[in-house]
N, C-alpha and C. Protein backbone atom coordinates (compact mmCIF):
# COMPACT_ATOMS: atom_id res chain seq x y z
N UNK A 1 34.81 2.71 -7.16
CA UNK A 1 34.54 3.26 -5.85
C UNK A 1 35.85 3.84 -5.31
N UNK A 2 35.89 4.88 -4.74
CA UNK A 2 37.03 5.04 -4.57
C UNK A 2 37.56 4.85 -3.20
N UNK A 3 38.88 5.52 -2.73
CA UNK A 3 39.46 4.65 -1.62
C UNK A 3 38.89 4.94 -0.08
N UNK A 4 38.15 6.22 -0.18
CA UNK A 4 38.16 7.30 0.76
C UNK A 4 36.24 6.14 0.72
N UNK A 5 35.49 5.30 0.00
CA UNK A 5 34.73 4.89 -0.02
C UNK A 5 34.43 3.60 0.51
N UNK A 6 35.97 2.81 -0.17
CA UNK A 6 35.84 1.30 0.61
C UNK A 6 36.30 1.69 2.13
N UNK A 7 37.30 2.62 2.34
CA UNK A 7 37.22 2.24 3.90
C UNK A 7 36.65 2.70 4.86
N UNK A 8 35.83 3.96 4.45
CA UNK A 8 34.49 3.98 4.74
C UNK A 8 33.67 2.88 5.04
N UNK A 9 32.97 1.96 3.92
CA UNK A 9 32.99 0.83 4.10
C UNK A 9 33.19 -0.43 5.35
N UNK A 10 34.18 -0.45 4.66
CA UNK A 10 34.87 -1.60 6.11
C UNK A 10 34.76 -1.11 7.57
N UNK A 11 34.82 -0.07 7.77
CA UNK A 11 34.61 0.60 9.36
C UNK A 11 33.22 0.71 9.43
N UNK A 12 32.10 1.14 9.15
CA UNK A 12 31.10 0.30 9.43
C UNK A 12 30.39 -0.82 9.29
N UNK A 13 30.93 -1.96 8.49
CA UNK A 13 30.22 -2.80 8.42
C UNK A 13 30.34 -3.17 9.52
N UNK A 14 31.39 -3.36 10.53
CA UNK A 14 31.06 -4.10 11.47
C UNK A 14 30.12 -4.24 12.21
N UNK A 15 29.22 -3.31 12.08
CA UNK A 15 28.32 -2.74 12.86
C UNK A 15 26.79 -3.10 11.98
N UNK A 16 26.80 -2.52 10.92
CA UNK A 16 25.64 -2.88 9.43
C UNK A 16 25.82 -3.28 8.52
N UNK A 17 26.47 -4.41 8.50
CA UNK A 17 27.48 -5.23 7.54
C UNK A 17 26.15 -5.13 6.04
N UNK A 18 25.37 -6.11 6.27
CA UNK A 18 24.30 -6.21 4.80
C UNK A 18 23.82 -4.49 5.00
N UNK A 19 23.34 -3.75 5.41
CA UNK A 19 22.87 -2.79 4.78
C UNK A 19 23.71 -1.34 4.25
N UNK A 20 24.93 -1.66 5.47
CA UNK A 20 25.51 -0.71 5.19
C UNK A 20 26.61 -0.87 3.68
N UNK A 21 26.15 -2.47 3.06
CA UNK A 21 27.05 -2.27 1.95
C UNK A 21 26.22 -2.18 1.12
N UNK A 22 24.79 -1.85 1.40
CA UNK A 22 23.75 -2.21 0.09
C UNK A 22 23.97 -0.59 0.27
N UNK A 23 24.01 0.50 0.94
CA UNK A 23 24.03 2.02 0.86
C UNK A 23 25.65 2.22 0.16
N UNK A 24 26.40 1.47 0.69
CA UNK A 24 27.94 1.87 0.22
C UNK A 24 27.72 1.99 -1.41
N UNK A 25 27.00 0.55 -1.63
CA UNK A 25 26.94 0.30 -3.08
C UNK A 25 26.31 1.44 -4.21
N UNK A 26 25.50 2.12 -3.64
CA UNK A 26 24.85 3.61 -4.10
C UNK A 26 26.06 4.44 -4.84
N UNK A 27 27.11 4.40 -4.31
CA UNK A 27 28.24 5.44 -5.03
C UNK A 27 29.13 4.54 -5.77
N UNK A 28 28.43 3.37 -6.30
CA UNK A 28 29.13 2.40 -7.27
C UNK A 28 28.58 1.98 -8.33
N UNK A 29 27.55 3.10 -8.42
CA UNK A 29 26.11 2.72 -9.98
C UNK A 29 27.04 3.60 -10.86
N UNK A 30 27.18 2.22 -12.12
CA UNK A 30 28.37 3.07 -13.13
C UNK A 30 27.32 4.25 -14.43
N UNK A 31 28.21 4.78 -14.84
CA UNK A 31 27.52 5.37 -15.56
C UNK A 31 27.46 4.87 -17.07
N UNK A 32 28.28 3.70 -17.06
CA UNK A 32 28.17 2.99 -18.38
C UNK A 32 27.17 1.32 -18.11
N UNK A 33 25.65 1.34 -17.80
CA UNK A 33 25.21 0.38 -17.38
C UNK A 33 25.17 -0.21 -18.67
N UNK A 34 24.93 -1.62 -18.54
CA UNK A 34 24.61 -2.72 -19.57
C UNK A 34 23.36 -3.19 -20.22
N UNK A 35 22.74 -3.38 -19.27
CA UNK A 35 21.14 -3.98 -19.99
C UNK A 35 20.19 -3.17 -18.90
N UNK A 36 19.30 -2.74 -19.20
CA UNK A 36 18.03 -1.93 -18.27
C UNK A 36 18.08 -3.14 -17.07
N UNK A 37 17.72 -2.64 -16.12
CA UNK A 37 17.33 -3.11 -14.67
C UNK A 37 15.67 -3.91 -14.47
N UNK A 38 15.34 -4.65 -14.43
CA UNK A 38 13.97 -4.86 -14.34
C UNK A 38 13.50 -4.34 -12.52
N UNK A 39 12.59 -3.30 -12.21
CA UNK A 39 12.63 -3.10 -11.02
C UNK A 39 11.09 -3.74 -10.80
N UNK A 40 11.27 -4.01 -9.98
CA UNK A 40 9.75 -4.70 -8.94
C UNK A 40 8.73 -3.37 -8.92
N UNK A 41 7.81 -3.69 -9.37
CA UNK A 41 6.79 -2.68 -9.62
C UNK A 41 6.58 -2.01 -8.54
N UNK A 42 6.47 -2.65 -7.36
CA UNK A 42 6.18 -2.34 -5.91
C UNK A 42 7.40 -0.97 -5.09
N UNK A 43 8.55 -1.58 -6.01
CA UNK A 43 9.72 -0.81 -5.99
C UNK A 43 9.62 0.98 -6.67
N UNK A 44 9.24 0.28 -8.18
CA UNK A 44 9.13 1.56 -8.86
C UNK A 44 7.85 2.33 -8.49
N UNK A 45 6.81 1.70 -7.60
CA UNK A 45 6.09 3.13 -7.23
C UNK A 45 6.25 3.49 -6.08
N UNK A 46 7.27 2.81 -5.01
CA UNK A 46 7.28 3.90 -3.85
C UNK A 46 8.91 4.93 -4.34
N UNK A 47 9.83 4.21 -5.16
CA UNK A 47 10.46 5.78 -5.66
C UNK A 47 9.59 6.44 -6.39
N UNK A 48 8.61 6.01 -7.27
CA UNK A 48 7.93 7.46 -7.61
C UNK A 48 7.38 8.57 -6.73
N UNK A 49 6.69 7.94 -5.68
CA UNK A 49 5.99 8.29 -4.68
C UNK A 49 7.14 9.29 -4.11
N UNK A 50 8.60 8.52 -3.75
CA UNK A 50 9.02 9.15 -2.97
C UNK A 50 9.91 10.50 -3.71
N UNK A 51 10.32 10.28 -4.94
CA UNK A 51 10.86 11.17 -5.59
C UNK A 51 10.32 11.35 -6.90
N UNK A 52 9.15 12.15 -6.47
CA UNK A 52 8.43 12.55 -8.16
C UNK A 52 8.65 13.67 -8.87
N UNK A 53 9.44 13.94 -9.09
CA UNK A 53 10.06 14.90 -9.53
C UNK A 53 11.69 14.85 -9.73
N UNK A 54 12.31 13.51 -9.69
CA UNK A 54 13.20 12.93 -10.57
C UNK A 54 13.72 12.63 -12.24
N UNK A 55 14.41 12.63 -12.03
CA UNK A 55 14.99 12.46 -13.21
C UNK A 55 15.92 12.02 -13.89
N UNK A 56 16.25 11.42 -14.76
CA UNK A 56 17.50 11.03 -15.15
C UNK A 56 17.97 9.82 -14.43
N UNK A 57 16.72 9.22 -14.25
CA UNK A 57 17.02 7.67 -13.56
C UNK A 57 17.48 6.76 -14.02
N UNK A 58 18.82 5.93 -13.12
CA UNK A 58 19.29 4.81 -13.56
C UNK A 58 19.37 3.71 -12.20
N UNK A 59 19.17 2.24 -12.53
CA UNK A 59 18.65 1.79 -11.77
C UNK A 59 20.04 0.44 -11.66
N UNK A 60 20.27 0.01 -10.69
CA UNK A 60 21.00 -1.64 -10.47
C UNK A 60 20.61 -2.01 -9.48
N UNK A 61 20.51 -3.22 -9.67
CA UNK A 61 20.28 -4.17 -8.77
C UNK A 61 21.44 -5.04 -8.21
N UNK A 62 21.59 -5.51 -6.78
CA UNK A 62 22.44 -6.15 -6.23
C UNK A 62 21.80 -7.37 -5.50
N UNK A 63 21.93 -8.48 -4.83
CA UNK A 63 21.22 -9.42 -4.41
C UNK A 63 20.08 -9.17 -3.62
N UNK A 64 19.78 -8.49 -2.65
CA UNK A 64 18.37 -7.78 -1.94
C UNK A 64 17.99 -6.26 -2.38
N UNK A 65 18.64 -5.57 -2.87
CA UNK A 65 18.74 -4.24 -3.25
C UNK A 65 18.46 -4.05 -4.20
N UNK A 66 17.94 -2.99 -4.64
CA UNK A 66 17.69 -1.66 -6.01
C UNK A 66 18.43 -0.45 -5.61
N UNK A 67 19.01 -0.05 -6.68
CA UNK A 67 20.02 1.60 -6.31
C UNK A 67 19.36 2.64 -7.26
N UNK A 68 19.06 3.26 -6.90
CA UNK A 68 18.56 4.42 -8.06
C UNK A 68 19.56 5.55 -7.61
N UNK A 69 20.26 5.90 -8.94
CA UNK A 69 20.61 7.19 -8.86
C UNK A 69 20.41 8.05 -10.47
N UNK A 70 19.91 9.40 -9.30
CA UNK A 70 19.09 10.12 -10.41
C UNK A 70 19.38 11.64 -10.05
N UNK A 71 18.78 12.67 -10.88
CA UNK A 71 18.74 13.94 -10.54
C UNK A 71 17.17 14.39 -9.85
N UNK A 72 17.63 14.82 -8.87
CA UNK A 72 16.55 16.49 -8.15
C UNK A 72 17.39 17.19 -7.53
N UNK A 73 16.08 18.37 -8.43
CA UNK A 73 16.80 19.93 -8.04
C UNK A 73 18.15 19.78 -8.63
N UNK A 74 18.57 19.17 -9.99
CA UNK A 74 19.76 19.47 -10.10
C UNK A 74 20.72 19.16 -9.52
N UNK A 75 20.33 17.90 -8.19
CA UNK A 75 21.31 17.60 -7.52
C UNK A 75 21.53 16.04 -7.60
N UNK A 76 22.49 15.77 -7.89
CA UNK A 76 22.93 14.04 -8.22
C UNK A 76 22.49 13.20 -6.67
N UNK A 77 21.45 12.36 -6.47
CA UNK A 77 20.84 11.67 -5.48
C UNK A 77 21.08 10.48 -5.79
N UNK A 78 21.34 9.23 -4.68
CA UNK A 78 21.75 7.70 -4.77
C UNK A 78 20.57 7.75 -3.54
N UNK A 79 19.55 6.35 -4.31
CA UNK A 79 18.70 5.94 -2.79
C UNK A 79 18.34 4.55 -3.19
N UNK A 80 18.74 3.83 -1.77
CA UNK A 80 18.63 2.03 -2.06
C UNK A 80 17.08 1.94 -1.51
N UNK A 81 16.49 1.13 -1.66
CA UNK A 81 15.61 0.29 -1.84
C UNK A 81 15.59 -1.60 -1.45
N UNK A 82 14.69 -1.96 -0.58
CA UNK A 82 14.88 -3.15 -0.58
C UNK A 82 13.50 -4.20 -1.45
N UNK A 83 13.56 -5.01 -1.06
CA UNK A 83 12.60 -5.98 -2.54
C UNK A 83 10.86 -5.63 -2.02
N UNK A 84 11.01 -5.11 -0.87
CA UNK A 84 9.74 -4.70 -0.30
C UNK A 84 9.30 -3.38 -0.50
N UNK A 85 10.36 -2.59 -1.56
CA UNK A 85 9.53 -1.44 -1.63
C UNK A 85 10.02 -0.37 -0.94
N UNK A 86 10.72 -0.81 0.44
CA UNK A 86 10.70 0.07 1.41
C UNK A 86 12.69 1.31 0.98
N UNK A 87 12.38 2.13 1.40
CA UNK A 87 13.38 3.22 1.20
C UNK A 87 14.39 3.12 2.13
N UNK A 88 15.55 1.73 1.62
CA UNK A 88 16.67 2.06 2.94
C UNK A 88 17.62 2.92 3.22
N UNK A 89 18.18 3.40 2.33
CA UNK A 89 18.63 5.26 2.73
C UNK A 89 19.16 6.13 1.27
N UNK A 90 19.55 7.26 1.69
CA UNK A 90 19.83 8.11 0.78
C UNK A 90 21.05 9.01 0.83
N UNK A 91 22.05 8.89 -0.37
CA UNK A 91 23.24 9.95 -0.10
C UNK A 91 23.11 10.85 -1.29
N UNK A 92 23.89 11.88 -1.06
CA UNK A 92 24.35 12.85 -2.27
C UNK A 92 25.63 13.60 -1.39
N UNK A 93 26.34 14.68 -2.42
CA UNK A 93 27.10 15.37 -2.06
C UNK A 93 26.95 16.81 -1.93
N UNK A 94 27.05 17.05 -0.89
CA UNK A 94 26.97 18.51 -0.69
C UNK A 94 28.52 19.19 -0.10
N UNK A 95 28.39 20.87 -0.11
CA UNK A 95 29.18 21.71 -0.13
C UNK A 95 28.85 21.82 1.47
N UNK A 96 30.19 21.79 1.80
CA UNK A 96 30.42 22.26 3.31
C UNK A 96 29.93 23.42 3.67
N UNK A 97 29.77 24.48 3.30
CA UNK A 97 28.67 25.33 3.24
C UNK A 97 27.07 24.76 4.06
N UNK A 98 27.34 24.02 2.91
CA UNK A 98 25.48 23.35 3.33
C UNK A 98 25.58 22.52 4.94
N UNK A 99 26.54 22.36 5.56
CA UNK A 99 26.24 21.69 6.67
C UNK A 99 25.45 21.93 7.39
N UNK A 100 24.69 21.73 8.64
CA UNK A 100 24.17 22.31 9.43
C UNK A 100 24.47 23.16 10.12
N UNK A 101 24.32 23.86 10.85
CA UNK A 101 25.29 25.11 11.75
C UNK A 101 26.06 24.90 12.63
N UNK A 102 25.14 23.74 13.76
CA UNK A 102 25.75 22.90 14.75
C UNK A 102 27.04 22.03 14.23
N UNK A 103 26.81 21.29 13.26
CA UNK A 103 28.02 20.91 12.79
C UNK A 103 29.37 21.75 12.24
N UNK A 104 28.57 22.63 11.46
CA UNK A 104 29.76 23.37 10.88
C UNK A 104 30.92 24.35 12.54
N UNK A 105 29.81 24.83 13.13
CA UNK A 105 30.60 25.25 14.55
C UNK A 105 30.93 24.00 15.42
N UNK A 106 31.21 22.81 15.33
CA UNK A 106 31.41 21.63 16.01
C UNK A 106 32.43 21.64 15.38
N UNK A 107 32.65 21.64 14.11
CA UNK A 107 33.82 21.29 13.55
C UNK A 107 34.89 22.57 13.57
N UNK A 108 34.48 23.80 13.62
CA UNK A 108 35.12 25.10 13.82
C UNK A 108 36.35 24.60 15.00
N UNK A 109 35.62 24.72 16.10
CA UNK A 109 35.66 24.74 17.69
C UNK A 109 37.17 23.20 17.74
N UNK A 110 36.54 22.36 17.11
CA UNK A 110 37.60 20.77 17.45
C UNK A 110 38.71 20.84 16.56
N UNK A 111 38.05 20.98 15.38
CA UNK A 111 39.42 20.72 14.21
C UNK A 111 39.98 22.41 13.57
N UNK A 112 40.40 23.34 15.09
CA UNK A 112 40.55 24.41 14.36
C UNK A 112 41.59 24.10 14.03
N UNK A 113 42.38 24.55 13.06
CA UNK A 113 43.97 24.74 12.66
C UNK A 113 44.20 23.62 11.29
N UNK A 114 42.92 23.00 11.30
CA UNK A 114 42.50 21.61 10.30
C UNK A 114 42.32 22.14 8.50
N UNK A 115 42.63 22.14 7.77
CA UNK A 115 41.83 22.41 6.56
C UNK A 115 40.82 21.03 6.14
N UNK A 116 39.47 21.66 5.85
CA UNK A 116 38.27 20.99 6.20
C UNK A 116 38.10 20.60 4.19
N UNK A 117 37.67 19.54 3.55
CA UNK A 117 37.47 19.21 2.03
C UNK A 117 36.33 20.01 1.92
N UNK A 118 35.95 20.47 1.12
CA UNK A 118 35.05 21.31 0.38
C UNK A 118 33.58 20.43 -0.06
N UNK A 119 34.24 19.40 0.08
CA UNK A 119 33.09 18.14 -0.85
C UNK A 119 32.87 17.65 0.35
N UNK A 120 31.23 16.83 0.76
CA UNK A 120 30.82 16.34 2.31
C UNK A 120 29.72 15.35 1.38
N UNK A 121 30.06 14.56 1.68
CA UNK A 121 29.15 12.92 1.61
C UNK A 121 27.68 12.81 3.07
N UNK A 122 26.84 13.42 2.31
CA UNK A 122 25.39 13.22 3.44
C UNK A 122 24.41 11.74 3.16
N UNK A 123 24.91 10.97 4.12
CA UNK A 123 24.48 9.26 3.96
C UNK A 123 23.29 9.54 5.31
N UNK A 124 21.85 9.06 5.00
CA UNK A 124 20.82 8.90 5.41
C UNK A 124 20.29 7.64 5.57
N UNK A 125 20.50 6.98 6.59
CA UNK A 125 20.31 5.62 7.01
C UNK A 125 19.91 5.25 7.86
N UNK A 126 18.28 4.21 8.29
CA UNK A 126 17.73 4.11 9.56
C UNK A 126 17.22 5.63 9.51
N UNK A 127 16.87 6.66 9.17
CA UNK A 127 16.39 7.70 9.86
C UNK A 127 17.08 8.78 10.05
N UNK A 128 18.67 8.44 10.44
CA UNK A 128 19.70 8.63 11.05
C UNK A 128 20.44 9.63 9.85
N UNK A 129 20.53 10.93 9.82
CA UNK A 129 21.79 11.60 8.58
C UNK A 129 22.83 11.59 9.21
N UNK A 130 24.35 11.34 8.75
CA UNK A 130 25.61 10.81 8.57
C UNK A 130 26.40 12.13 7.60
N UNK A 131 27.16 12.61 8.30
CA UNK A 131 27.84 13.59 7.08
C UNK A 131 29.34 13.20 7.07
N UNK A 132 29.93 12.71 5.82
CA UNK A 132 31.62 12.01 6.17
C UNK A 132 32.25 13.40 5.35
N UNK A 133 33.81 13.61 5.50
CA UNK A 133 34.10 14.83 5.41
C UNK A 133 35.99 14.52 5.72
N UNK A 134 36.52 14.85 5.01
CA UNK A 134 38.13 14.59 5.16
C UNK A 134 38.37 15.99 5.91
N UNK A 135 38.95 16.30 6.99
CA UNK A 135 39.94 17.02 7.55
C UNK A 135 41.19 16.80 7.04
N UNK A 136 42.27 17.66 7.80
CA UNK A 136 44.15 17.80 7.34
C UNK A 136 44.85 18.81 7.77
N UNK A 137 45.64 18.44 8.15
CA UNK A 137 46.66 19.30 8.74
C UNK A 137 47.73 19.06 8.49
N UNK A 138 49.41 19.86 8.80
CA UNK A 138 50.14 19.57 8.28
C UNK A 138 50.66 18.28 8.83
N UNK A 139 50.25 17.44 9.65
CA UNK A 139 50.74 16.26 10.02
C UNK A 139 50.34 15.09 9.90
N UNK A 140 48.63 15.40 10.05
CA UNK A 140 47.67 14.03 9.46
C UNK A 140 46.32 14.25 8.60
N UNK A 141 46.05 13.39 8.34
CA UNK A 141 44.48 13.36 7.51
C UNK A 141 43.65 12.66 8.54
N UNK A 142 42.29 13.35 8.45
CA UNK A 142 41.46 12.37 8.89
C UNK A 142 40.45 12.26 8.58
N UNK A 143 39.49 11.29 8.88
CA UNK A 143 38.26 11.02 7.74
C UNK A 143 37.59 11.07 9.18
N UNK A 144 36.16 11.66 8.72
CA UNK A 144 35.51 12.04 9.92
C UNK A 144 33.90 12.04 10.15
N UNK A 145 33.45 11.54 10.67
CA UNK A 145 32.06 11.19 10.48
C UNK A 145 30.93 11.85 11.94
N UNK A 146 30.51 12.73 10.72
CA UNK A 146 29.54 13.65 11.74
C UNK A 146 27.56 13.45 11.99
N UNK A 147 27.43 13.61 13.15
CA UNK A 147 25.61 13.37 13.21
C UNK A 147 25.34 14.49 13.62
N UNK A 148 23.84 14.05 13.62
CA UNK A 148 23.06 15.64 13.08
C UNK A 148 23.11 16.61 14.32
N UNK A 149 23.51 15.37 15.71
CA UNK A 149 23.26 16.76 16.76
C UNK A 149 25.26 16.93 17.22
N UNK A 150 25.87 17.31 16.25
CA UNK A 150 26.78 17.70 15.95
C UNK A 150 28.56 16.61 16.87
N UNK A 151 27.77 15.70 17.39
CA UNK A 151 28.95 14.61 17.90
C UNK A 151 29.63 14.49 16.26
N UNK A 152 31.16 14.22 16.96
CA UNK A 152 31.89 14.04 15.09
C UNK A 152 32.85 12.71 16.33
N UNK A 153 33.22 11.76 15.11
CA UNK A 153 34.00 10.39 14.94
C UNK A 153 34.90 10.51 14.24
N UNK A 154 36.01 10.21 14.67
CA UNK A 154 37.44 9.85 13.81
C UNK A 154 37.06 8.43 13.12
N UNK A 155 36.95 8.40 11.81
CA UNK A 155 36.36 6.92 11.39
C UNK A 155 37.97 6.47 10.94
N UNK A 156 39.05 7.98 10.66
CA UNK A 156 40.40 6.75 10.24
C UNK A 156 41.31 8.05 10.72
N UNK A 157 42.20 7.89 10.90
CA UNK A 157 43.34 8.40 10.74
C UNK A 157 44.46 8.19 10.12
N UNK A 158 45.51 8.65 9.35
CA UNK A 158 46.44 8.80 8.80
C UNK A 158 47.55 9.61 9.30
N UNK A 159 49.15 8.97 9.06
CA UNK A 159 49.91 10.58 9.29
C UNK A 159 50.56 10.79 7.73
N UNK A 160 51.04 12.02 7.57
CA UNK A 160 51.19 12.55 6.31
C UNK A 160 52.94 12.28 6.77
N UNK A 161 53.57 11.76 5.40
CA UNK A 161 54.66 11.32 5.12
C UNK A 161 55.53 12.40 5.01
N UNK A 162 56.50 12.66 5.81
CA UNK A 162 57.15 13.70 5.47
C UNK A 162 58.08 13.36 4.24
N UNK A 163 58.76 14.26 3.42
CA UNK A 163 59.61 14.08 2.40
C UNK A 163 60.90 14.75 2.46
């Protein structure tokens, strides 16, 4: 997992400690798994249901959780699952491009003078889409966490080390 992931992580759990680490855990399904997953039948037909047209499914389990990450549309998808079947959220990565409009001009307007990462983490949780996204400038980094009706959060800040 990487670093820009655990402390991600830690800044919300305080808030959704069990679920928000059963979603964290989604970008920690290795690609070298060990023994097949046994999934709860109840499990494997509401991801069918919900993504039928998947592919390339691989499955782990964590103490209340199932993680499936798989391909649609060609696009690498992580979605947890709890023992009931039910769909507790969904991330993938998209191109800053793809933001919404409101966001992408939210972020224009606040972090002008910022160079914005190219790569955007869209975490779907409760209902709720989540877009995390590194900003930078020549003085600091910041990790930044945007909702859909375009409010953005400083989730960390950094200052850049001069040399």
């Amino acid at each position: 997992m990487s670093s820009y992931f655990k402390q991600l992580k830690s800044i919300v759990m305080k808030k959704f400690k069990t679920i928000f680490t059963a979603v964290a855990m989604l970008f920690a399904i290795s690609a070298f798994a060990t023994d097949p997953v046994k999934v709860m039948p109840k499990v494997k037909a509401s991801f069918e249901n919900d993504f039928s047209k998947a592919s390339q499914v691989i499955w782990e389990k964590t103490s209340d959780f199932y993680f499936a990450s798989f391909t649609l549309n060609n696009v690498r998808v992580d979605a947890a699952y709890n023992e009931e079947g039910q769909l507790v959220g969904t991330s993938r990565r998209i191109s800053l491009e793809q933001l919404p409009l409101n966001i992408s001009m939210a972020l224009a307007e606040k972090y002008e003078g910022y160079q914005l990462n190219e790569s955007v983490v869209e975490l779907t949780y409760e209902g709720l889409t989540r877009y995390y996204l590194t900003a930078e400038n020549k003085d600091q980094v910041l990790k930044l966490k945007c909702f859909s009706n375009a409010e953005i959060e400083v989730d960390q800040k950094f200052k850049k080390i001069k040399s």
